[in-house]
PDB file of N, CA and C in Angstrom:
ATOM      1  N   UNK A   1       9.908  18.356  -9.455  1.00  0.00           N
ATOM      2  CA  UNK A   1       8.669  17.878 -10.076  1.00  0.00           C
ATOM      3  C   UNK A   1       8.583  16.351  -9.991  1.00  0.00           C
ATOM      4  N   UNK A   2       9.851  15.472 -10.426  1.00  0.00           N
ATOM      5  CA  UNK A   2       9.556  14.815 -10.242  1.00  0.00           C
ATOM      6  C   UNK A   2       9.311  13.774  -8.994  1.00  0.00           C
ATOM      7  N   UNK A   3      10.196  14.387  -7.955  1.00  0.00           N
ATOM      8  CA  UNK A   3       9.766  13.876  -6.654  1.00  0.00           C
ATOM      9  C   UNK A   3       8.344  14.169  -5.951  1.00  0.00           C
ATOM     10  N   UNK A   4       7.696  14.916  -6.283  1.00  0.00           N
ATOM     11  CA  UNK A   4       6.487  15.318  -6.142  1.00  0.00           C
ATOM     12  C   UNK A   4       4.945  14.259  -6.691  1.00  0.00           C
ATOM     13  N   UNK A   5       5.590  13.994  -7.965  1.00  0.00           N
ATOM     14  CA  UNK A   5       5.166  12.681  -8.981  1.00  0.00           C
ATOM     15  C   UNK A   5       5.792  11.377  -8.090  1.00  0.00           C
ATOM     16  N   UNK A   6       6.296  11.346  -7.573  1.00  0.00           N
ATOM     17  CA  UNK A   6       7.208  10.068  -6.820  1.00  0.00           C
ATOM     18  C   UNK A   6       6.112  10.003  -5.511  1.00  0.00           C
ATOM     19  N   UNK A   7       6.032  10.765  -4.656  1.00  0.00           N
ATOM     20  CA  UNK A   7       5.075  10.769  -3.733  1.00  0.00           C
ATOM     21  C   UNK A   7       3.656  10.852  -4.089  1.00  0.00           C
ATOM     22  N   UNK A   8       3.127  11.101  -5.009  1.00  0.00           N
ATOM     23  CA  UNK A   8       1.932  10.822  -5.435  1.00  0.00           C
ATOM     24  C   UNK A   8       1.502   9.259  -5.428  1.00  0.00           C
ATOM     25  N   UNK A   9       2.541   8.829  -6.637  1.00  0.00           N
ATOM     26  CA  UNK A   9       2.492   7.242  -7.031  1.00  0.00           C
ATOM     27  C   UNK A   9       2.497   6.050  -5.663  1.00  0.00           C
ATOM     28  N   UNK A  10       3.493   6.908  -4.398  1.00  0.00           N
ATOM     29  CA  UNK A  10       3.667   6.263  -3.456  1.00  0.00           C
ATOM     30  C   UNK A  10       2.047   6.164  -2.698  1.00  0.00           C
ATOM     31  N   UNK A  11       1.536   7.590  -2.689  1.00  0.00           N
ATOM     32  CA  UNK A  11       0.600   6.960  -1.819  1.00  0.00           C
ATOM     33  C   UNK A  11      -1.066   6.489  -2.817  1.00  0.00           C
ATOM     34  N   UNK A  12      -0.396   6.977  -3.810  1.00  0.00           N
ATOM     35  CA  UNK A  12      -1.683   6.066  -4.750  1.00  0.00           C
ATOM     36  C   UNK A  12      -1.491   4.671  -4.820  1.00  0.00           C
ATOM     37  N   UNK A  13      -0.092   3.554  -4.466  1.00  0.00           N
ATOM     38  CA  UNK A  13      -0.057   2.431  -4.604  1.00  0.00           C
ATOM     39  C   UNK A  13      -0.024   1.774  -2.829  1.00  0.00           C
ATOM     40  N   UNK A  14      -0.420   3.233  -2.186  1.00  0.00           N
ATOM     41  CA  UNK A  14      -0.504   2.665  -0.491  1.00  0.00           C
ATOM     42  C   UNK A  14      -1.637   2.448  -0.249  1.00  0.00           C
ATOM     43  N   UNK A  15      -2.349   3.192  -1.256  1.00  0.00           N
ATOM     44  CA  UNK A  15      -4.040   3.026  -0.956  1.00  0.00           C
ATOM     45  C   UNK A  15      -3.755   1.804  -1.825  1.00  0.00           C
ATOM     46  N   UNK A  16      -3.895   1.749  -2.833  1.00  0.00           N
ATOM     47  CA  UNK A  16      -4.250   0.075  -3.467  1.00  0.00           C
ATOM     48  C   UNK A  16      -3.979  -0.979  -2.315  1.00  0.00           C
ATOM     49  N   UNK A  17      -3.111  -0.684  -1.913  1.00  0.00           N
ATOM     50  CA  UNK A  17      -2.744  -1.722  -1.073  1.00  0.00           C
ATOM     51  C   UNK A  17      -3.428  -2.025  -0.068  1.00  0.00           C
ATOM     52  N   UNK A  18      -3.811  -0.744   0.509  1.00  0.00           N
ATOM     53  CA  UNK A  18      -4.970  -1.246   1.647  1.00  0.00           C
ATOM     54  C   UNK A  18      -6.034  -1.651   0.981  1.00  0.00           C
ATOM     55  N   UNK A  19      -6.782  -1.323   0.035  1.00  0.00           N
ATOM     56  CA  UNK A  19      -8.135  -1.575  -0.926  1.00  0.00           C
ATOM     57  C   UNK A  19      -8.027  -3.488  -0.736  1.00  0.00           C
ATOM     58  N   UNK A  20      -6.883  -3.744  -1.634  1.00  0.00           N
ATOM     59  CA  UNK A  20      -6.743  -4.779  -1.817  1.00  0.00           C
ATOM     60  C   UNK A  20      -6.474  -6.005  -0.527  1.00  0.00           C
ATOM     61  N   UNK A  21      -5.819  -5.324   0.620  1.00  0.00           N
ATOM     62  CA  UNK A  21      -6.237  -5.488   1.861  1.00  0.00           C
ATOM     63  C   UNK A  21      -7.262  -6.149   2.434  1.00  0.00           C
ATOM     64  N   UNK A  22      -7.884  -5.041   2.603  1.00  0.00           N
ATOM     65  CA  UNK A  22      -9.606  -5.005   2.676  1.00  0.00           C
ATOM     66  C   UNK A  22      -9.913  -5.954   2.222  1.00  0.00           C
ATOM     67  N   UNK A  23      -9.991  -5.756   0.696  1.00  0.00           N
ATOM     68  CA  UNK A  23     -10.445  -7.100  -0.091  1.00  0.00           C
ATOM     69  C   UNK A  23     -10.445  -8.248   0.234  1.00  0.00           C
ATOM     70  N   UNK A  24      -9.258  -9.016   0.571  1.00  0.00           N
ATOM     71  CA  UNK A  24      -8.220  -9.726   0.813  1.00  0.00           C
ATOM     72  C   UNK A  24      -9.030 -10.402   2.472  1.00  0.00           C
ATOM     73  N   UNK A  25      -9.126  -9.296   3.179  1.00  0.00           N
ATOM     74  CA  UNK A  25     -10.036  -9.561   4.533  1.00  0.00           C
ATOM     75  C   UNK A  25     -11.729 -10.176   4.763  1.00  0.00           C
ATOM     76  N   UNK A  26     -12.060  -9.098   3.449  1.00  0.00           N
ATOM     77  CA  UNK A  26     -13.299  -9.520   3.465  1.00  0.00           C
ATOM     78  C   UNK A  26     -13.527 -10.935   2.651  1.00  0.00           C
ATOM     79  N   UNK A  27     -12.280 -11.353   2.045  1.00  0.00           N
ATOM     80  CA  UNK A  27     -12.890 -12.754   0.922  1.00  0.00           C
ATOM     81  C   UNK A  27     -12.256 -13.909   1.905  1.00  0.00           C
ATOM     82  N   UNK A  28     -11.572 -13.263   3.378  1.00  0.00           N
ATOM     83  CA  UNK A  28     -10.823 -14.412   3.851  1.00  0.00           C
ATOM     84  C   UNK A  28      -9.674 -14.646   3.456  1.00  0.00           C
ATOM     85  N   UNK A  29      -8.623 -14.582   2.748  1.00  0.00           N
ATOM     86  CA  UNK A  29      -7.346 -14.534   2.311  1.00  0.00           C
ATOM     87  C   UNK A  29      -6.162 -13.859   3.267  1.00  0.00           C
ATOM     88  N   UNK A  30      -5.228 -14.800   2.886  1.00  0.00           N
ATOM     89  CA  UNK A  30      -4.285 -14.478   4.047  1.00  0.00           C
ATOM     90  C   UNK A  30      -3.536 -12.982   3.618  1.00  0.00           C
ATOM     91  N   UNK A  31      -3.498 -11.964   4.438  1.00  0.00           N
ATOM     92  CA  UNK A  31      -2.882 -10.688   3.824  1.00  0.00           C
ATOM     93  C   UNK A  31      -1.872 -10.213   4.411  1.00  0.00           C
ATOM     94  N   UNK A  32      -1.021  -9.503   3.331  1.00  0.00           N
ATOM     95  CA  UNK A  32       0.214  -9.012   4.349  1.00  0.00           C
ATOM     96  C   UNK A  32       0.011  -8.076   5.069  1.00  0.00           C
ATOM     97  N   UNK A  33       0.524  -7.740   6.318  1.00  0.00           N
ATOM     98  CA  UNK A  33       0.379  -6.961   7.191  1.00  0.00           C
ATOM     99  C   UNK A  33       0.771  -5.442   6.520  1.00  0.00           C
ATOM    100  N   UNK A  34       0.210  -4.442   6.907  1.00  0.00           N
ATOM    101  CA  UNK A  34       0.225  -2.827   6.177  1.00  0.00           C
ATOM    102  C   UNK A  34       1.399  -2.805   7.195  1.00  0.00           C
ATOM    103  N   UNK A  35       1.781  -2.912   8.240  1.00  0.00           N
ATOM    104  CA  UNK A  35       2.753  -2.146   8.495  1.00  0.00           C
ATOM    105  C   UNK A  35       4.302  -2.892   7.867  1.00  0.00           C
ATOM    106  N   UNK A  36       3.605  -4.235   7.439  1.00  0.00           N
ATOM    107  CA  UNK A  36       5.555  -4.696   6.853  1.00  0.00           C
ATOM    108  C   UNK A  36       5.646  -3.377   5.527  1.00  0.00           C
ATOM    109  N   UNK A  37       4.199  -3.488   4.674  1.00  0.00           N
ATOM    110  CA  UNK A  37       4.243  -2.753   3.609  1.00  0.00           C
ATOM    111  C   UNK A  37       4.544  -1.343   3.534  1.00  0.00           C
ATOM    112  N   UNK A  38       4.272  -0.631   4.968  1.00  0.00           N
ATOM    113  CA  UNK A  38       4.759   0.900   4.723  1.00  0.00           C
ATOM    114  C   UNK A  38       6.420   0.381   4.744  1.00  0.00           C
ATOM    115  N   UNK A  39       6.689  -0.340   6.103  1.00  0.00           N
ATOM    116  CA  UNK A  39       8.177  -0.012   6.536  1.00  0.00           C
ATOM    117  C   UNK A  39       8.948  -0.335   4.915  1.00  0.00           C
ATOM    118  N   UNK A  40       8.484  -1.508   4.645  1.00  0.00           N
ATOM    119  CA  UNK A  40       9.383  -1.403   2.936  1.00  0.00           C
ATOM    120  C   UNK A  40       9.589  -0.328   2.260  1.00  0.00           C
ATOM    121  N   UNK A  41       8.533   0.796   2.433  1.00  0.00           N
ATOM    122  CA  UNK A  41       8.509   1.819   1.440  1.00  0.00           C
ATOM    123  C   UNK A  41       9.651   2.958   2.350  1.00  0.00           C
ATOM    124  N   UNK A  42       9.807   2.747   3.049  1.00  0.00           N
ATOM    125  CA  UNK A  42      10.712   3.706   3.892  1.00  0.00           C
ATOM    126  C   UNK A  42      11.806   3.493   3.467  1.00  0.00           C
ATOM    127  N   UNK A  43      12.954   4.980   3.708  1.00  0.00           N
ATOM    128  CA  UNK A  43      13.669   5.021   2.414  1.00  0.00           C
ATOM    129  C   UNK A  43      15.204   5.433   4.092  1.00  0.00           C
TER     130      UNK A  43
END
């Protein structure tokens, strides 16, 4: 159960991340690259 809850949170804070991304793109701001951010999450 709770690894199940573990992968949820993971890709509910992968989307933020792109959202904020996005964001981040559209206001001009320098953003971190999504792929440093998946490989971090890799286990």
């Amino acid at each position: 159960m709770t690894e199940i809850f573990e992968l949820t949170s993971l890709k509910q804070s992968e989307n933020f991340l792109q959202t904020q991304c996005h964001k981040g793109v559209k206001e001009g701001n320098p953003v971190i690259p999504l792929s440093a951010v998946t490989k971090s999450n890799e286990f």
